[in-house]
C-alpha atoms as a PDB file:
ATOM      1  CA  UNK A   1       0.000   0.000   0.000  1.00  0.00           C
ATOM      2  CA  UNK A   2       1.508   3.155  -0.948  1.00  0.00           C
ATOM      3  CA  UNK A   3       0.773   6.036   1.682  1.00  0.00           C
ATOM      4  CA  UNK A   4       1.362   9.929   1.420  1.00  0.00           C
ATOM      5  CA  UNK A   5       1.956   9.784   4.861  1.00  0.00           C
ATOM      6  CA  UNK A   6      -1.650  11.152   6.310  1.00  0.00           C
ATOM      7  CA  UNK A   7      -1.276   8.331   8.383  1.00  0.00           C
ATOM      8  CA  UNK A   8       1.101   9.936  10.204  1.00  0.00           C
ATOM      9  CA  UNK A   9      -0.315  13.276  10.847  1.00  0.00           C
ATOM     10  CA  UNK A  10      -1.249  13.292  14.365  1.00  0.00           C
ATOM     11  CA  UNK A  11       1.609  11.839  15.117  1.00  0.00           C
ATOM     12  CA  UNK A  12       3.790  14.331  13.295  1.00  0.00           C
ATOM     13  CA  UNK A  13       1.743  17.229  14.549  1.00  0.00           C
ATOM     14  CA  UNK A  14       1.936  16.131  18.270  1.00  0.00           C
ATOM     15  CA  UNK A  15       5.960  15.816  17.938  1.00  0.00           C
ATOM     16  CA  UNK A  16       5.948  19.521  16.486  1.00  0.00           C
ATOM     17  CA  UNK A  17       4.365  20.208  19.314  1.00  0.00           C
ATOM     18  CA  UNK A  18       6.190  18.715  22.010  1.00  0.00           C
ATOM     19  CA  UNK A  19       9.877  19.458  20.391  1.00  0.00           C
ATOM     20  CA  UNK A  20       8.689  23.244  19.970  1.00  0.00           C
ATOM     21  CA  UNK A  21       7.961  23.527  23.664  1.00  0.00           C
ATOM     22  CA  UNK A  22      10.551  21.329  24.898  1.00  0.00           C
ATOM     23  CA  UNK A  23      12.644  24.215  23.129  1.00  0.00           C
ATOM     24  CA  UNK A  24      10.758  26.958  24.310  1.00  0.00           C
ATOM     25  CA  UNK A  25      10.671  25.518  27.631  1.00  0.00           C
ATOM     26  CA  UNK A  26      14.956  25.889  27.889  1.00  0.00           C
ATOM     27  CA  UNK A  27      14.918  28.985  26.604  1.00  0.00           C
ATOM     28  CA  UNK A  28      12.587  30.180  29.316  1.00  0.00           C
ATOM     29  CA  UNK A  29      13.500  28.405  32.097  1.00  0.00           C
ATOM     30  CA  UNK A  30      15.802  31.772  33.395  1.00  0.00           C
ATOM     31  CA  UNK A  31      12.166  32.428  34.465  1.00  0.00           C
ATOM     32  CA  UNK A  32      11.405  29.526  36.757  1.00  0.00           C
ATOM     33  CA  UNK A  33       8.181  29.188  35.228  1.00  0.00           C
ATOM     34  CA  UNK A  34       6.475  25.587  34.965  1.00  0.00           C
ATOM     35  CA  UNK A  35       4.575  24.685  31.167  1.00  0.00           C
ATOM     36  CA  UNK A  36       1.030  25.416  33.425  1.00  0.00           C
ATOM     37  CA  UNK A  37       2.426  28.312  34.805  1.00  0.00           C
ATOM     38  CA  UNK A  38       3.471  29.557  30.767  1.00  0.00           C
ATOM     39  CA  UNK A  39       0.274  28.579  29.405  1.00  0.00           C
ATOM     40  CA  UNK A  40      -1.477  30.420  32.371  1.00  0.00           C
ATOM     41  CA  UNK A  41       1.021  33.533  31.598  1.00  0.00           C
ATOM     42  CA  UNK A  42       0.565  34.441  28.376  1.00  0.00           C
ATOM     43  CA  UNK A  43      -3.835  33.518  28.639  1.00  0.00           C
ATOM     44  CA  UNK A  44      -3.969  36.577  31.046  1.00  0.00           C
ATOM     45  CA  UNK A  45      -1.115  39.001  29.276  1.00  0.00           C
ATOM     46  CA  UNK A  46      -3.222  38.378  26.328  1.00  0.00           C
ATOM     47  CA  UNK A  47      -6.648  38.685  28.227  1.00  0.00           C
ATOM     48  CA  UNK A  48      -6.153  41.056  31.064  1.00  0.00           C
ATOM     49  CA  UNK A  49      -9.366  40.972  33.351  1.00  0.00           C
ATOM     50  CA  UNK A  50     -10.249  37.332  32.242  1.00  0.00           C
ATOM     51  CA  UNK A  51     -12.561  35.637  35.173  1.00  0.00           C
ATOM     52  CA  UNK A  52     -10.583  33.023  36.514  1.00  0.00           C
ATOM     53  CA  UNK A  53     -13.415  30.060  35.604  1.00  0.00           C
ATOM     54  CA  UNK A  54     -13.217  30.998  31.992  1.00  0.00           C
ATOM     55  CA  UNK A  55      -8.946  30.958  32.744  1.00  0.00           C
ATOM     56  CA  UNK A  56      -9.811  27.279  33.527  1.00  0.00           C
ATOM     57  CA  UNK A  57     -11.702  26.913  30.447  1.00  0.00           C
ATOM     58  CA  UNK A  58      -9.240  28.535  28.317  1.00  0.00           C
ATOM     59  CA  UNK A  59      -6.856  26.350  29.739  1.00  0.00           C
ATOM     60  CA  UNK A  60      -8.828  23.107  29.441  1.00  0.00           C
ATOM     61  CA  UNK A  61      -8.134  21.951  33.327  1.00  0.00           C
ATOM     62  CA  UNK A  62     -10.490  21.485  36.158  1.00  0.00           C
ATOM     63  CA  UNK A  63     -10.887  25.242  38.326  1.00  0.00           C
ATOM     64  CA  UNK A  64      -9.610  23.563  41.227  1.00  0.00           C
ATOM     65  CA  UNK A  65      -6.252  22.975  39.309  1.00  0.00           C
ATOM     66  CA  UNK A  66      -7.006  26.511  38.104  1.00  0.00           C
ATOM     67  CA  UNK A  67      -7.080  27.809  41.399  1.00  0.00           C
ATOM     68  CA  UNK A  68      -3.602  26.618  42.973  1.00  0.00           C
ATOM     69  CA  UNK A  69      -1.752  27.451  39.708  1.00  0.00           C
ATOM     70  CA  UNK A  70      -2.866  31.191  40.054  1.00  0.00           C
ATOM     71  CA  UNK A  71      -2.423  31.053  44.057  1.00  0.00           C
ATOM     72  CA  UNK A  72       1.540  29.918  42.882  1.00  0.00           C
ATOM     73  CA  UNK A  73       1.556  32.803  40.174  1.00  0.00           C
ATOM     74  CA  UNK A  74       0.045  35.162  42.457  1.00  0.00           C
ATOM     75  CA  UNK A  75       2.640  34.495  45.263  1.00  0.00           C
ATOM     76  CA  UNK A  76       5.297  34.868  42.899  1.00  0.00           C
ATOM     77  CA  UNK A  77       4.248  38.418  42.089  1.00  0.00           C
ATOM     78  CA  UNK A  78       3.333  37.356  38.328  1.00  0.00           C
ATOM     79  CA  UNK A  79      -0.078  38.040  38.565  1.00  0.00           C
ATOM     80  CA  UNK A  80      -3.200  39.494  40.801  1.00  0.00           C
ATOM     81  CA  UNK A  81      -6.529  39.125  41.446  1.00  0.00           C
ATOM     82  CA  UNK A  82      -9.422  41.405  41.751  1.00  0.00           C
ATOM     83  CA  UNK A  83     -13.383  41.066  42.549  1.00  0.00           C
ATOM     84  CA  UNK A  84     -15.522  42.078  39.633  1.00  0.00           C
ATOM     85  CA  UNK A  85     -16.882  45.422  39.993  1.00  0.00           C
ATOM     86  CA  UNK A  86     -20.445  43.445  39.110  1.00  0.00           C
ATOM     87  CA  UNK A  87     -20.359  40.162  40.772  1.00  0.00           C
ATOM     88  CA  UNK A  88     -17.818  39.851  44.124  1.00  0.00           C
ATOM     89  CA  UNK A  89     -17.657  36.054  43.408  1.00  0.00           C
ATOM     90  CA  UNK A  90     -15.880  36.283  40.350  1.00  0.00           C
ATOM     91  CA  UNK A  91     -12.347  36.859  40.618  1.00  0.00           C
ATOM     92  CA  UNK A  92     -10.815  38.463  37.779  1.00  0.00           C
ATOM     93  CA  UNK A  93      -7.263  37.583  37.052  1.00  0.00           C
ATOM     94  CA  UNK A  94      -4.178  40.151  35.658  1.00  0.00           C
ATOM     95  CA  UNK A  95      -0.555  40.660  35.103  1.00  0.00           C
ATOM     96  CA  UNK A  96       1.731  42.174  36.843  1.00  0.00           C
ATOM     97  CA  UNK A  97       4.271  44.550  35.583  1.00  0.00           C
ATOM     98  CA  UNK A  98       6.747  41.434  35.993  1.00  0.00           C
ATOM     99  CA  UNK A  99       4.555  39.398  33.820  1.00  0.00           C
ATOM    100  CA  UNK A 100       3.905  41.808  30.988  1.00  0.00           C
ATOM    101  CA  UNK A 101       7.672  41.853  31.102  1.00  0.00           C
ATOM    102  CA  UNK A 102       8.472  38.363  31.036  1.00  0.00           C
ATOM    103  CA  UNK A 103       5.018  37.697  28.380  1.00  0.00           C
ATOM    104  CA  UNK A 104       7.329  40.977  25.912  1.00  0.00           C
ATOM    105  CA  UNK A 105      10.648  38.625  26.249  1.00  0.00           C
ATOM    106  CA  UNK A 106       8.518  35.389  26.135  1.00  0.00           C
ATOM    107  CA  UNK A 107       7.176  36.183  22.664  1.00  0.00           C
ATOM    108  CA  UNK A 108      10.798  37.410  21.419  1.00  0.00           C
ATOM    109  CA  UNK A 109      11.802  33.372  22.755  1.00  0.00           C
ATOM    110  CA  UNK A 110       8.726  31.970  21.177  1.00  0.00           C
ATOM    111  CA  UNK A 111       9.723  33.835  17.630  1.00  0.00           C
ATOM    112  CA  UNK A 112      13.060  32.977  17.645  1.00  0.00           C
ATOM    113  CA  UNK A 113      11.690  28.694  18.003  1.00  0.00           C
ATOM    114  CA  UNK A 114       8.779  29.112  15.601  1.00  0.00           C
ATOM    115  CA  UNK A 115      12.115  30.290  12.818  1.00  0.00           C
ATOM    116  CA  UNK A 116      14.331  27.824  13.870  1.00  0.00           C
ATOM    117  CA  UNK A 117      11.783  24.893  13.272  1.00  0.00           C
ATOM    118  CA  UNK A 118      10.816  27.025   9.842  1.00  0.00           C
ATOM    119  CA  UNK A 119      14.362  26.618   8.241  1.00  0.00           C
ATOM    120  CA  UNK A 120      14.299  25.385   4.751  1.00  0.00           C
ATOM    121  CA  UNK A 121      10.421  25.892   4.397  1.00  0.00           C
ATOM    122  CA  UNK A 122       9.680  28.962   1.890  1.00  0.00           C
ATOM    123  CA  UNK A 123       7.450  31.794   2.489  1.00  0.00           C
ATOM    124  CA  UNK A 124       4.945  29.931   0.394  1.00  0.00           C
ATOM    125  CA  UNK A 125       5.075  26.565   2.509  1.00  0.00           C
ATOM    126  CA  UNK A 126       4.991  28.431   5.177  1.00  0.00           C
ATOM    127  CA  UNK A 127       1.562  30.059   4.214  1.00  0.00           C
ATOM    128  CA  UNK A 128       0.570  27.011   2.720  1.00  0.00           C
ATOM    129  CA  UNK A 129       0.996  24.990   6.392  1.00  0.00           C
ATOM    130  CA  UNK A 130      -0.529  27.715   8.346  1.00  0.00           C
ATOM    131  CA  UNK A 131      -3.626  27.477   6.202  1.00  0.00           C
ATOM    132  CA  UNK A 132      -3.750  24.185   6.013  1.00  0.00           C
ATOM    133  CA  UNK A 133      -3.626  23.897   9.917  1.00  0.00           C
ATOM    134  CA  UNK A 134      -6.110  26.556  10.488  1.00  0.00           C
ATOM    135  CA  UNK A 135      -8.422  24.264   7.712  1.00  0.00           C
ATOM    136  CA  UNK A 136      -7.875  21.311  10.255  1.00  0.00           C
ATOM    137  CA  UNK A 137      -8.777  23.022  13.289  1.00  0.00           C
ATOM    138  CA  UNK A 138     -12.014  24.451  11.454  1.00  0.00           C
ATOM    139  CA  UNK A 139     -13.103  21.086  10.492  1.00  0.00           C
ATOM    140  CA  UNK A 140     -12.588  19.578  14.102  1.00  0.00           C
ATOM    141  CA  UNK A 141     -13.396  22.899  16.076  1.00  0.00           C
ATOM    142  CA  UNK A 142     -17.247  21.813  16.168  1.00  0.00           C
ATOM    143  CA  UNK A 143     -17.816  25.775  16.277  1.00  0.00           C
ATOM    144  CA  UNK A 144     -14.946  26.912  18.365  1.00  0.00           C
ATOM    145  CA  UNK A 145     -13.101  29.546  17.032  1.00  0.00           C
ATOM    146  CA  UNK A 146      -9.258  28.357  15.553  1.00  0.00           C
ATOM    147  CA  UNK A 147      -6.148  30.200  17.408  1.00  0.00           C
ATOM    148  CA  UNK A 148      -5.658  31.823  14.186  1.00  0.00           C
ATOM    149  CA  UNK A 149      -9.481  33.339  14.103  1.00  0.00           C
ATOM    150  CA  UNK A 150      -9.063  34.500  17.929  1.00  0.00           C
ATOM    151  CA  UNK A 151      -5.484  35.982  16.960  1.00  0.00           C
ATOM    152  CA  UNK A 152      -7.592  37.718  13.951  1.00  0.00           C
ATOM    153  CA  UNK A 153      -9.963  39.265  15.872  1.00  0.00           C
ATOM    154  CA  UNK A 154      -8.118  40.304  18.389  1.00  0.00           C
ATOM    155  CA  UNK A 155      -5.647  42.310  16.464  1.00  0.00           C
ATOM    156  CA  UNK A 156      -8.341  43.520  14.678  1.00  0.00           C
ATOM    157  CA  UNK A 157     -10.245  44.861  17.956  1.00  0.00           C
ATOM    158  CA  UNK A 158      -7.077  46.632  18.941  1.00  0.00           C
ATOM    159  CA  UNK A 159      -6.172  48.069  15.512  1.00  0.00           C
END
């Protein structure tokens, strides 16, 4: 059986992912930051204000989880909380000066990965593989916006 190698896509896709942040992960770790603690990060740099139940949604784990990652963060001076000015259940998570600090050096880091595992594919590919994994995303997304369409909006909102 000849094979175009589809059968290896979720494979290949989920060892992008893991060698890009194993790699990110070194380059960051002058931070002392966990993966969670990242992932957490750049969520609130990116959505100052966000309610910390819809952090644990964002984030895909349980609130509890959610909870004792941002007590960690907020003991480390990375990030605060504050009651909403409507509803003094909801807490409503944001950075710190430290953290919009680290989350401006983080995205230099992240760049400088996302070229290195780009070298020898051509401006074309590139586009090509970016649309192509948005396209994937759509057709599994079940009406969730992609990355891409939040990243989209979002820059268009603050343009």
């Amino acid at each position: 059986m000849v094979s175009d190698g589809i059968d290896r896509l979720g494979f290949l896709i989920h060892d992008v992912q893991r060698l890009m942040r194993k790699r990110f992960e070194a380059r960051a770790s002058g931070f002392g930051l966990s993966s969670a603690q990242w992932r957490l990060l750049v969520r609130v740099a990116k959505e100052a204000g966000v309610a910390q139940a819809r952090l644990a949604e964002l984030l895909e784990i349980e609130p509890i989880s959610v909870s004792r990652l941002v007590d960690r963060m907020e003991e480390g001076g990375w990030i605060e909380r504050r009651p909403d000015a409507t509803d003094r259940r909801v807490r409503m998570i944001f950075p710190t000066a430290k953290a919009s600090e680290a989350y401006a050096h983080v995205k230099s880091l992240a760049g400088e990965v996302y070229e290195e595992s780009l070298v020898g594919v051509s401006p074309e590919d590139r586009r090509v593989l970016i649309r192509a994994l948005d396209t994937i995303v759509q057709n599994l997304a079940d009406g969730e916006a992609s990355s891409l369409e939040k990243l989209k909006t979002t820059e268009g909102t603050a343009a």
